[in-house]
C-alpha atoms as a PDB file:
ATOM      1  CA  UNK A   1     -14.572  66.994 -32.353  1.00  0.00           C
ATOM      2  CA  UNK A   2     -15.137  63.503 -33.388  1.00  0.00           C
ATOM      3  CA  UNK A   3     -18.465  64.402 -35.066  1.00  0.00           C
ATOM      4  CA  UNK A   4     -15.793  67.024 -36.904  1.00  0.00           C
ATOM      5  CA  UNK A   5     -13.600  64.431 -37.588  1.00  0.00           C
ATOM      6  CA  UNK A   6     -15.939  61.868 -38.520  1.00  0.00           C
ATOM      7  CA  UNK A   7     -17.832  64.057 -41.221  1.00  0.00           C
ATOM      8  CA  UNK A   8     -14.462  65.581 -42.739  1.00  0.00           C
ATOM      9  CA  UNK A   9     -13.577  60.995 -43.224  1.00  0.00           C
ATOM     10  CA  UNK A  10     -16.990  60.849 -45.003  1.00  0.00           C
ATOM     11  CA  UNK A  11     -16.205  63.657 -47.563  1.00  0.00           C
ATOM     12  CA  UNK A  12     -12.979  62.351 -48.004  1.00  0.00           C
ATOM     13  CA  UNK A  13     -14.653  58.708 -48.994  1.00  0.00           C
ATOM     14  CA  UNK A  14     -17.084  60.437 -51.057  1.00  0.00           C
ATOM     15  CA  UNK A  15     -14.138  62.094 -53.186  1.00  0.00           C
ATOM     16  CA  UNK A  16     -12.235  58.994 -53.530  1.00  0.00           C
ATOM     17  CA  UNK A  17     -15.180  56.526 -54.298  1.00  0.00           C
ATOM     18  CA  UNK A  18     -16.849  58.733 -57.400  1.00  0.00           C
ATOM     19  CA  UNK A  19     -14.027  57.363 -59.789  1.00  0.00           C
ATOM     20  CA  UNK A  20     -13.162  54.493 -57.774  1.00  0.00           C
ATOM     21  CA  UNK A  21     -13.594  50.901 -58.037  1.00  0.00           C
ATOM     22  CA  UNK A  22     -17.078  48.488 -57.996  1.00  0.00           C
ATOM     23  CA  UNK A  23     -20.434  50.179 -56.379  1.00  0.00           C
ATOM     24  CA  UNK A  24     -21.223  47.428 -54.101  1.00  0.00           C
ATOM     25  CA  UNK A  25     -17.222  47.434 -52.577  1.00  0.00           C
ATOM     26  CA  UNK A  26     -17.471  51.573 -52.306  1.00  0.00           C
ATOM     27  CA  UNK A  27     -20.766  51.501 -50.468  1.00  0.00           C
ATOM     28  CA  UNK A  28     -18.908  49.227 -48.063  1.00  0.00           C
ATOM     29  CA  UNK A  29     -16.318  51.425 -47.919  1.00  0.00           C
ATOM     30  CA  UNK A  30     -18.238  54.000 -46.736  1.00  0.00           C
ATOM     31  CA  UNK A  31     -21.308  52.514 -44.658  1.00  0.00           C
ATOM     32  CA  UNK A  32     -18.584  50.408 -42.985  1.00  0.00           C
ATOM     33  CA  UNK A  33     -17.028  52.742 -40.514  1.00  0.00           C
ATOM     34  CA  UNK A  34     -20.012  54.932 -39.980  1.00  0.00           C
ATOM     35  CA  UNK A  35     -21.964  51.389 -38.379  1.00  0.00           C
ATOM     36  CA  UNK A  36     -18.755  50.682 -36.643  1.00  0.00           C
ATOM     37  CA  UNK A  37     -18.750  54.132 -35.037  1.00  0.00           C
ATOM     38  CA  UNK A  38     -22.434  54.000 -34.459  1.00  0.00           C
ATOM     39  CA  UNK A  39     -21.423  50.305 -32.783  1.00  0.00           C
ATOM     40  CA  UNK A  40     -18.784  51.301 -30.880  1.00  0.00           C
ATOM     41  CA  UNK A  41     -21.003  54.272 -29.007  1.00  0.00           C
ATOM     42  CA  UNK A  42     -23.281  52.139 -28.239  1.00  0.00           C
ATOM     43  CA  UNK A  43     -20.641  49.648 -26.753  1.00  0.00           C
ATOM     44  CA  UNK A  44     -21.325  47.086 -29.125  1.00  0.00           C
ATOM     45  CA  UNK A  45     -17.413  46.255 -29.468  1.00  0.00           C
ATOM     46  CA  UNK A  46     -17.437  42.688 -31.207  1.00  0.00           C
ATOM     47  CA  UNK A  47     -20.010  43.986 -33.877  1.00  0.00           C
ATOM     48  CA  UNK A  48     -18.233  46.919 -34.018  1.00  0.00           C
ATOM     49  CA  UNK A  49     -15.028  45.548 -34.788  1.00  0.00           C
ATOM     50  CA  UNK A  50     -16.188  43.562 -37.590  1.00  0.00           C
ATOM     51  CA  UNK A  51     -17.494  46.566 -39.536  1.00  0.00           C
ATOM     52  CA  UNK A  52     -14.107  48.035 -39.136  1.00  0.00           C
ATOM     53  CA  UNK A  53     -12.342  44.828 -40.244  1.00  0.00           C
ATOM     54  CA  UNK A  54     -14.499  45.371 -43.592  1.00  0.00           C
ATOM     55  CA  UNK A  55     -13.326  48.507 -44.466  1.00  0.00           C
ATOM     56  CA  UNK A  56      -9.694  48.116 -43.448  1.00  0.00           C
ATOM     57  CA  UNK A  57      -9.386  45.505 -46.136  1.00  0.00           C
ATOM     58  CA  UNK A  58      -6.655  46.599 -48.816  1.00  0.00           C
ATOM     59  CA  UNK A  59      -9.594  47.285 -51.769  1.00  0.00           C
ATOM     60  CA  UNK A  60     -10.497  50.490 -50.270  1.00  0.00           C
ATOM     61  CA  UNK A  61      -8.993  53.898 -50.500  1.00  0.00           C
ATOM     62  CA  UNK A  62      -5.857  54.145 -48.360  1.00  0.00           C
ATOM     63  CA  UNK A  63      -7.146  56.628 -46.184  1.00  0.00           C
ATOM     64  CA  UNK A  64     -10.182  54.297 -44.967  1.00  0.00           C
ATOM     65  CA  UNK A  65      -8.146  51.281 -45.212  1.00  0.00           C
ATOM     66  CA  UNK A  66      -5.940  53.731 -41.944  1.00  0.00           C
ATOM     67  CA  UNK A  67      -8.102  54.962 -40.476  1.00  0.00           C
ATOM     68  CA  UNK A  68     -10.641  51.371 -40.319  1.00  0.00           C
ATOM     69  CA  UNK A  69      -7.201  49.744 -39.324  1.00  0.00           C
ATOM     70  CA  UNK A  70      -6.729  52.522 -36.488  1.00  0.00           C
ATOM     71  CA  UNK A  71      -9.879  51.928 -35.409  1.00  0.00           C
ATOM     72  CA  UNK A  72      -9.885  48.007 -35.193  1.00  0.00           C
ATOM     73  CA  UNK A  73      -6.984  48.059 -32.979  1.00  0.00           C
ATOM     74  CA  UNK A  74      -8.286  50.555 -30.445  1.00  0.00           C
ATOM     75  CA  UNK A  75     -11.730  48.567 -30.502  1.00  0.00           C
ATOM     76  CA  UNK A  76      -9.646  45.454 -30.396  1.00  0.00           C
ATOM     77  CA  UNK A  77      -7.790  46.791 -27.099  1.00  0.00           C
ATOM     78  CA  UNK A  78     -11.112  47.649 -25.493  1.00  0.00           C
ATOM     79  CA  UNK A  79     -13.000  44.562 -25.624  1.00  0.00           C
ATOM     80  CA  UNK A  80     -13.173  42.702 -22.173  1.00  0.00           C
ATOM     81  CA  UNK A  81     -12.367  39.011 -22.013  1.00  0.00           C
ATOM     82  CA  UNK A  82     -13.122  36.771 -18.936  1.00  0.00           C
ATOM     83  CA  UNK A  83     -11.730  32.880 -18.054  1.00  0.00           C
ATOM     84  CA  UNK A  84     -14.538  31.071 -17.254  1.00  0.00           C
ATOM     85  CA  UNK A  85     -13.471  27.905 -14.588  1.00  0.00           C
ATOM     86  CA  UNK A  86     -15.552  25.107 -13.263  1.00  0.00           C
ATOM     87  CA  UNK A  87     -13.442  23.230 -10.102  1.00  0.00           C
ATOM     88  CA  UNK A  88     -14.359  21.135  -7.444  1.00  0.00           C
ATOM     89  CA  UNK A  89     -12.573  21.898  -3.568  1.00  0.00           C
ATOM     90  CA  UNK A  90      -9.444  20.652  -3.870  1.00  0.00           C
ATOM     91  CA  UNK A  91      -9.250  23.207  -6.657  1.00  0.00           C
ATOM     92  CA  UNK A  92      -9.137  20.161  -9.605  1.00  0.00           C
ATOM     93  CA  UNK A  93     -10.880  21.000 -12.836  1.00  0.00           C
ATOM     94  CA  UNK A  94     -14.129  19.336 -13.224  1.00  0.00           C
ATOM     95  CA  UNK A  95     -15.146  17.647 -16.734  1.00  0.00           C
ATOM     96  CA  UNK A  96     -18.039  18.010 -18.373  1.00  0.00           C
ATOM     97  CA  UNK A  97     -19.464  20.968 -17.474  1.00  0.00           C
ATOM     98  CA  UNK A  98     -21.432  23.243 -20.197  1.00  0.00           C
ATOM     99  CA  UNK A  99     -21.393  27.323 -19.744  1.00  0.00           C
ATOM    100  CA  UNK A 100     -24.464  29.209 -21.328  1.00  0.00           C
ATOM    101  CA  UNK A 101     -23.724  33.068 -21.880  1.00  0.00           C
ATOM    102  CA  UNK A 102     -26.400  35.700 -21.216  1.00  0.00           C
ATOM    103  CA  UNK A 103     -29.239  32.575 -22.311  1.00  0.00           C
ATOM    104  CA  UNK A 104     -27.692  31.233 -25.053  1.00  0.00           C
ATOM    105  CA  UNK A 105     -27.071  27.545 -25.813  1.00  0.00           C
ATOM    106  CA  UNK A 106     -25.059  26.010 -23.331  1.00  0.00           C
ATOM    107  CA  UNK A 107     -21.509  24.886 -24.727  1.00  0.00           C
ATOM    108  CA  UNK A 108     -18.601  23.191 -23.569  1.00  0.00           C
ATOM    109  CA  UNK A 109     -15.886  24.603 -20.862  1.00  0.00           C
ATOM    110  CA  UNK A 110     -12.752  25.295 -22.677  1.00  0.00           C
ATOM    111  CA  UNK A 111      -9.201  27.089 -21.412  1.00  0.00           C
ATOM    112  CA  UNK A 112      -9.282  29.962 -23.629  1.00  0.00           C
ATOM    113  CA  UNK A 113     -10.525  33.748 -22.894  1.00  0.00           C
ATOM    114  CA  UNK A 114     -13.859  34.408 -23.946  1.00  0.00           C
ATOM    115  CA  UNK A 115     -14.313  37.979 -25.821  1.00  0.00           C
ATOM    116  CA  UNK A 116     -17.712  39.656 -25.022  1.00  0.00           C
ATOM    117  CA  UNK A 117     -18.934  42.893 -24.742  1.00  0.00           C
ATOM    118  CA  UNK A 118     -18.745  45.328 -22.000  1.00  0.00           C
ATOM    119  CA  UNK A 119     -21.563  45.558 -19.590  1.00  0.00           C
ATOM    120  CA  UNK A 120     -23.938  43.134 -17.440  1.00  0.00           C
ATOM    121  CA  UNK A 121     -23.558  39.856 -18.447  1.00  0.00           C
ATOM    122  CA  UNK A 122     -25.317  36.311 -16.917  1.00  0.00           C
ATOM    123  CA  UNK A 123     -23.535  32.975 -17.298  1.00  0.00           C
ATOM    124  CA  UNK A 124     -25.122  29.442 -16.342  1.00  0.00           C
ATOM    125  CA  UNK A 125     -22.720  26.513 -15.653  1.00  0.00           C
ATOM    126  CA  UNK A 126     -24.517  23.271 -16.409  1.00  0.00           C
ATOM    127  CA  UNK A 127     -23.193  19.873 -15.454  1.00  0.00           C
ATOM    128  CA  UNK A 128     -25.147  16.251 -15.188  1.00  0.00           C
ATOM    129  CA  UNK A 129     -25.666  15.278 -11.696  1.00  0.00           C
ATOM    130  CA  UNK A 130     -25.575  18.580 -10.111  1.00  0.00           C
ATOM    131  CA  UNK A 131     -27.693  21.575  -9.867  1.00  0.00           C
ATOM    132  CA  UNK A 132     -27.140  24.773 -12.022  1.00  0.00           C
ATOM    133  CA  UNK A 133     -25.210  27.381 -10.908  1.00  0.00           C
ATOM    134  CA  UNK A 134     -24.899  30.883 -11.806  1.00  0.00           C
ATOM    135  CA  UNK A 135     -22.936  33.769 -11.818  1.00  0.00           C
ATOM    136  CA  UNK A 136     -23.279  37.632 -12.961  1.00  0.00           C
ATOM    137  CA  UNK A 137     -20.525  40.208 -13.745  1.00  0.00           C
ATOM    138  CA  UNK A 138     -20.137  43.554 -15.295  1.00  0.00           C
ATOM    139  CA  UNK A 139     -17.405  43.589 -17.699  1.00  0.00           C
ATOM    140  CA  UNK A 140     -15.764  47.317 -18.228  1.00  0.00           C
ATOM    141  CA  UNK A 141     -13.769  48.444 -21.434  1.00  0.00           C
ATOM    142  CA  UNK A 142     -10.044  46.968 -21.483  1.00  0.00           C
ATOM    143  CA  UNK A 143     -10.855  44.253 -18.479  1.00  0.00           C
ATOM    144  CA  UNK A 144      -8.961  41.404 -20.159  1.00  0.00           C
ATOM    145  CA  UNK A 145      -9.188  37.578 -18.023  1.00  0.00           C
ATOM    146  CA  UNK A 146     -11.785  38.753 -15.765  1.00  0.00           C
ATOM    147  CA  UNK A 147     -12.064  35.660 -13.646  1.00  0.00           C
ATOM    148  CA  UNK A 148     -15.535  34.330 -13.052  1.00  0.00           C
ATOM    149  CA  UNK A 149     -15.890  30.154 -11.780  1.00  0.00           C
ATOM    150  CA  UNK A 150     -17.947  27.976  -9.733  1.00  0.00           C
ATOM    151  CA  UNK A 151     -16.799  25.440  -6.984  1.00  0.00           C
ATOM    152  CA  UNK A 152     -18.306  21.924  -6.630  1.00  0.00           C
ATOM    153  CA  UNK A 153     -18.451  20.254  -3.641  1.00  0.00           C
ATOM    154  CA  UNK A 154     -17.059  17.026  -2.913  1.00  0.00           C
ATOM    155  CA  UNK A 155     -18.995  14.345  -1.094  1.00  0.00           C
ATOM    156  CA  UNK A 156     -17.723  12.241   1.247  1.00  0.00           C
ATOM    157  CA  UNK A 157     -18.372   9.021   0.736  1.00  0.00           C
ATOM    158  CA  UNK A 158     -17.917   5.546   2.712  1.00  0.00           C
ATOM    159  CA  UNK A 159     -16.540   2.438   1.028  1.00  0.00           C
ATOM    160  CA  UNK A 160     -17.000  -0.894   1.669  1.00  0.00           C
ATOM    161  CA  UNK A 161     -14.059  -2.611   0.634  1.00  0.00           C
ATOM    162  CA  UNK A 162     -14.108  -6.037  -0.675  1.00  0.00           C
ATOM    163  CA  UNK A 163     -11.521  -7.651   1.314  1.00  0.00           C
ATOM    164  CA  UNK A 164     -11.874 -11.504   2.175  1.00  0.00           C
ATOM    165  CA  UNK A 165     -14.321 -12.546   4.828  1.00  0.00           C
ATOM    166  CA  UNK A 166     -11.689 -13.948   6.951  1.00  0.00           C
ATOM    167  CA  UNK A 167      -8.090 -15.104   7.153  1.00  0.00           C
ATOM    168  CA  UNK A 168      -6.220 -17.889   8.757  1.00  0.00           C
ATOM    169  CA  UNK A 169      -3.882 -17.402  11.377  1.00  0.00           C
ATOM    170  CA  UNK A 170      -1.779 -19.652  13.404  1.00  0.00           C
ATOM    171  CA  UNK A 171      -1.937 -18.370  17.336  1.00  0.00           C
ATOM    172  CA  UNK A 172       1.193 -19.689  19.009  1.00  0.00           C
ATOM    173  CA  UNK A 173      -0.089 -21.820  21.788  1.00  0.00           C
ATOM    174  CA  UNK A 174       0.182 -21.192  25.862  1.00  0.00           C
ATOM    175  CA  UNK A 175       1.872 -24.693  26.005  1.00  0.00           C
ATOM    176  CA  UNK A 176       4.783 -23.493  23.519  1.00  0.00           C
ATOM    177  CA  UNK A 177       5.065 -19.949  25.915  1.00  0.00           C
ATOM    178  CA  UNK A 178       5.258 -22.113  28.740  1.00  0.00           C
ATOM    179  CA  UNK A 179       7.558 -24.957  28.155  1.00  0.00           C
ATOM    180  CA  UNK A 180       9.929 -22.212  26.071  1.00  0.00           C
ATOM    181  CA  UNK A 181      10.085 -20.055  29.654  1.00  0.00           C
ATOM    182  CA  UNK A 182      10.888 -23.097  31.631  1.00  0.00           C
ATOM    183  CA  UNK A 183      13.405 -24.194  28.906  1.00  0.00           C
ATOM    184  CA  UNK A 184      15.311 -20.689  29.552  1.00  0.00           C
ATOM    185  CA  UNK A 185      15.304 -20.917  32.968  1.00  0.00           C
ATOM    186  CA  UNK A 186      17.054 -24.457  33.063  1.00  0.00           C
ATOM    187  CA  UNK A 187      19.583 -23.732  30.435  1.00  0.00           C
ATOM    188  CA  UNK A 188      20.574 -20.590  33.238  1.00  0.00           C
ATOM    189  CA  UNK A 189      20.233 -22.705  36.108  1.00  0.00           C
ATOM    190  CA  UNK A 190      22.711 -24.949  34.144  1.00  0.00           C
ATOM    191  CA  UNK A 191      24.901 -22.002  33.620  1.00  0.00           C
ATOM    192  CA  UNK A 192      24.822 -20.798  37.111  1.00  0.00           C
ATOM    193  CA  UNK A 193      25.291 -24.006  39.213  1.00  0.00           C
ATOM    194  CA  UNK A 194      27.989 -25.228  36.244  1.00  0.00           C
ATOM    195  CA  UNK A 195      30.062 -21.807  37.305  1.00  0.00           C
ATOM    196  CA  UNK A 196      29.265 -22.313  41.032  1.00  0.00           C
ATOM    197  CA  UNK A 197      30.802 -25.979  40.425  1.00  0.00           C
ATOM    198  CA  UNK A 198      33.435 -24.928  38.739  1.00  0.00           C
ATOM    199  CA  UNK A 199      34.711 -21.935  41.348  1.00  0.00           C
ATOM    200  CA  UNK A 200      33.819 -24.282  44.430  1.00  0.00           C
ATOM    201  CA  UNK A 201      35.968 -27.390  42.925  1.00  0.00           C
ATOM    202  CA  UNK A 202      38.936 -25.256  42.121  1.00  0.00           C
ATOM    203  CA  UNK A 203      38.354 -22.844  45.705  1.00  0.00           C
ATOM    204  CA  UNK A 204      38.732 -26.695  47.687  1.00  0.00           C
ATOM    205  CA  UNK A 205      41.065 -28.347  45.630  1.00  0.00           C
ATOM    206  CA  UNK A 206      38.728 -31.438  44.966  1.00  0.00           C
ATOM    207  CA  UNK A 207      40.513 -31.956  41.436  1.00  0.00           C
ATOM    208  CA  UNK A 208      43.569 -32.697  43.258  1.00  0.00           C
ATOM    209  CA  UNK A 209      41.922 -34.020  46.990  1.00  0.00           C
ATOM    210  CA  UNK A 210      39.363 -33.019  49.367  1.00  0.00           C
ATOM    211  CA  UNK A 211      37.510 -34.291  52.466  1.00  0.00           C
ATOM    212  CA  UNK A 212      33.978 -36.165  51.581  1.00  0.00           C
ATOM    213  CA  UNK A 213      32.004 -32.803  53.211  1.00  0.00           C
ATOM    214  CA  UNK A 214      33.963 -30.380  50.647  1.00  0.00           C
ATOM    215  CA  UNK A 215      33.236 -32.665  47.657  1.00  0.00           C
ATOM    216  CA  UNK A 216      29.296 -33.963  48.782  1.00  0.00           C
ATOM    217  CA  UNK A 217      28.638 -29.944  48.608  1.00  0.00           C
ATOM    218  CA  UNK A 218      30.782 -29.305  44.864  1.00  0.00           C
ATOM    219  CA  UNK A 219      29.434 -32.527  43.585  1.00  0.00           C
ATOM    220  CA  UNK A 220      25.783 -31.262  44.434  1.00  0.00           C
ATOM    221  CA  UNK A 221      25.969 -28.096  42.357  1.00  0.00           C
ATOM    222  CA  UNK A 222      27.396 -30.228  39.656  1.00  0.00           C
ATOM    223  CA  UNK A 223      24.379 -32.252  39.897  1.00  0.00           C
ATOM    224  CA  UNK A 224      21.917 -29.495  39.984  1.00  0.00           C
ATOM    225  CA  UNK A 225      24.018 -28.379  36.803  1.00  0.00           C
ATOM    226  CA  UNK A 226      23.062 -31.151  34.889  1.00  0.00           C
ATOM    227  CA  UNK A 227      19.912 -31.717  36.165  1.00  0.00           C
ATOM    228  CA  UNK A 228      19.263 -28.026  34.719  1.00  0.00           C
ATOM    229  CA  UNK A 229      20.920 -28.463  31.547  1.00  0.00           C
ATOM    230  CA  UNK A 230      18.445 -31.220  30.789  1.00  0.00           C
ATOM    231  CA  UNK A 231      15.315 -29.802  31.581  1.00  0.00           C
ATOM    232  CA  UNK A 232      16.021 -26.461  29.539  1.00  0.00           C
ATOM    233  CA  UNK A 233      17.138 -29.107  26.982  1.00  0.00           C
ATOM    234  CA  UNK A 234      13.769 -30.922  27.021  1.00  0.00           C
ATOM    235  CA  UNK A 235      11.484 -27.547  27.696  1.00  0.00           C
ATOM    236  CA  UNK A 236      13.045 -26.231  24.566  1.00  0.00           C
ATOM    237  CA  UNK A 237      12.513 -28.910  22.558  1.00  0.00           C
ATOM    238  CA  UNK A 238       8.649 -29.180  23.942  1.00  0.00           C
ATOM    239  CA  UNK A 239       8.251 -25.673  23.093  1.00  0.00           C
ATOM    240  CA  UNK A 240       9.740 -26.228  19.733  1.00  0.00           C
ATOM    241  CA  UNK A 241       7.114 -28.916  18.615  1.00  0.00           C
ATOM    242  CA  UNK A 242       4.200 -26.826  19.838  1.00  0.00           C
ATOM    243  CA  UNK A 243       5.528 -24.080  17.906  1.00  0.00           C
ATOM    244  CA  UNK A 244       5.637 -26.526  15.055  1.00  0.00           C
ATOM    245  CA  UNK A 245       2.798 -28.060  15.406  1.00  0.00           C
ATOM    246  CA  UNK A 246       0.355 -25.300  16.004  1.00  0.00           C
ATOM    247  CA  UNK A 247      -3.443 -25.470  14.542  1.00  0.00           C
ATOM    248  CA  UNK A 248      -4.696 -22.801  11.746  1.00  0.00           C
ATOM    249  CA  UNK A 249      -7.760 -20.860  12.784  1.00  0.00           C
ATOM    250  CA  UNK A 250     -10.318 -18.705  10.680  1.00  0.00           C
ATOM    251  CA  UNK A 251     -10.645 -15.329  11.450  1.00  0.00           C
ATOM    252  CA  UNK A 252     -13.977 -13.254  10.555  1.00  0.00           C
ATOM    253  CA  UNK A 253     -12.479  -9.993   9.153  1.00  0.00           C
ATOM    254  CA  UNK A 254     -14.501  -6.334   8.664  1.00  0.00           C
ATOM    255  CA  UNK A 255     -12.986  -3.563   6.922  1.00  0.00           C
ATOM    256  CA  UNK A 256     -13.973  -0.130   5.979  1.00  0.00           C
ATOM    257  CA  UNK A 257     -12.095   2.962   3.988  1.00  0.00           C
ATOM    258  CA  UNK A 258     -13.543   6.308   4.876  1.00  0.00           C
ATOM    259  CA  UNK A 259     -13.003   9.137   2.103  1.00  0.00           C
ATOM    260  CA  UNK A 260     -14.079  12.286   3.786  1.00  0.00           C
ATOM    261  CA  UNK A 261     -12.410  16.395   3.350  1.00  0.00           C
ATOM    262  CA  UNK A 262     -10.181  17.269   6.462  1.00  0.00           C
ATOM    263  CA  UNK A 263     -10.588  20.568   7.535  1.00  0.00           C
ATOM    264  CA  UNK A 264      -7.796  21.891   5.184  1.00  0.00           C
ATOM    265  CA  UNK A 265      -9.589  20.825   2.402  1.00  0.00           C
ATOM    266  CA  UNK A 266      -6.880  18.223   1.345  1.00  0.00           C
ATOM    267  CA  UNK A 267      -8.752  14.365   0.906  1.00  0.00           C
ATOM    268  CA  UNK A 268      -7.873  11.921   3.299  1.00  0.00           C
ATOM    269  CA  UNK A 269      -8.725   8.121   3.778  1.00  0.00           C
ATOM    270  CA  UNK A 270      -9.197   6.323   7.157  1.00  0.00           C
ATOM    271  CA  UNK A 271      -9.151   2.351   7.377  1.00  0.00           C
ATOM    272  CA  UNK A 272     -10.654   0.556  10.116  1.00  0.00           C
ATOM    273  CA  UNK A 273     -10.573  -3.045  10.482  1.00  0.00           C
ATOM    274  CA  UNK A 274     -12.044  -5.762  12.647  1.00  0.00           C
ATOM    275  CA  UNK A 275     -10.604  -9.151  13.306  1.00  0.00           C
END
């Protein structure tokens, strides 16, 4: 049938190209869609649909100009495509990587669909600093955005960071602990024999008159009251100056920032320091 249909086209070109137009257009107009046919059997779509795109060009007869237009769109429809992708594992595009296409000359990645035509086909991504790496498909009539990428892996890799060699630090001192600790315990010993002084003088009446024993034994805790307030007083003070007064010291400091893949494939960093 299309053998039918293909000879009945060439008659018809033959009638309409014998009074018609320039020789070297009409033999293009004619030799045009036979190639493309012949093309398109053999599944040579891209070359194919140039031949048709010659003879569906408005200077020749309307019926080729139709039927050439028919026939660009159908090969048009049928030629496979394929997104070619070059990402590392965190699924980030990688730069700089070159494709080469069934041995040709390596060119650039780029983000649009790549027309080729159906059957095997061998592609070679190229990029400095790593090996080669290939991949093969077969492309059928009509695939369009066949997927085909490569994955580079990430290495892990250690860093030694540059932070100072050591820093100064001011350790606060035993002396300061110790004093400070003795300084809270008089200010409560002040607070409890002050409130034991207090009850006792009021509980015997020794603001108003008591008997030597009763006010020997309140006096005393009023005594030990003071006594406490003074030495808190002091302790504190101690403590504060050797708070104050405490030395700097140099301390030798190591760090390291390990960039490694956790088992999710997300990156992760883990600092460890030495002081």
């Amino acid at each position: 049938m299309k053998l039918g249909a293909l000879a009945a086209f060439t008659l018809v070109v033959l009638a309409d190209t014998t009074a018609w137009a320039e020789p070297s257009t009409s033999n293009e107009c004619f030799s045009a869609p036979v190639e493309g046919q012949k093309l398109r059997r053999k599944g040579a779509l891209l070359a194919a649909r140039e031949q048709f795109r010659i003879c569906a060009r408005n200077k020749c007869p309307s019926e080729v100009v139709r039927a050439c237009s028919r026939w660009e769109s159908e090969v048009d429809a049928s030629i496979p495509t394929v997104v070619l992708t070059a990402r590392d594992g965190h699924a980030v595009d990688v730069p700089g990587v070159l494709v080469a296409i069934d041995g040709s000359s390596g060119v650039a990645l780029g983000s649009r669909a790549i027309e080729l035509d159906p059957g095997s086909h061998h592609f070679v991504f190229s990029r400095q600093g790593s090996a080669d790496v290939t991949r093969d498909g077969v492309l059928s009539e009509g695939e369009k955005n066949r997927a085909i990428g490569v994955t580079y892996e990430v290495a892990s890799a250690a860093v030694q960071t540059s932070y100072p060699d050591s820093i100064e630090t001011r350790p606060i001192p035993a002396t300061a602990w110790i004093f400070g600790g003795v300084g809270v315990l008089g200010i409560a010993g002040w607070a409890t024999f002050g409130a034991l002084y207090l009850s006792d003088r009021d509980a015997k009446h020794c603001d108003i008159g008591c008997d030597d024993a009763q006010r020997s034994s309140v006096e005393r805790k009023g005594t030990l009251s003071e006594i406490s307030l003074g030495v808190g007083v002091v302790s504190l003070g101690l403590a504060t100056v050797f708070y104050l007064t405490r030395p700097k010291r140099s301390v030798p400091v190591v760090s390291t920032l390990d960039v490694r893949t956790s088992p999710a494939g997300t990156p992760m960093a883990i600092w460890s320091g030495r002081f």
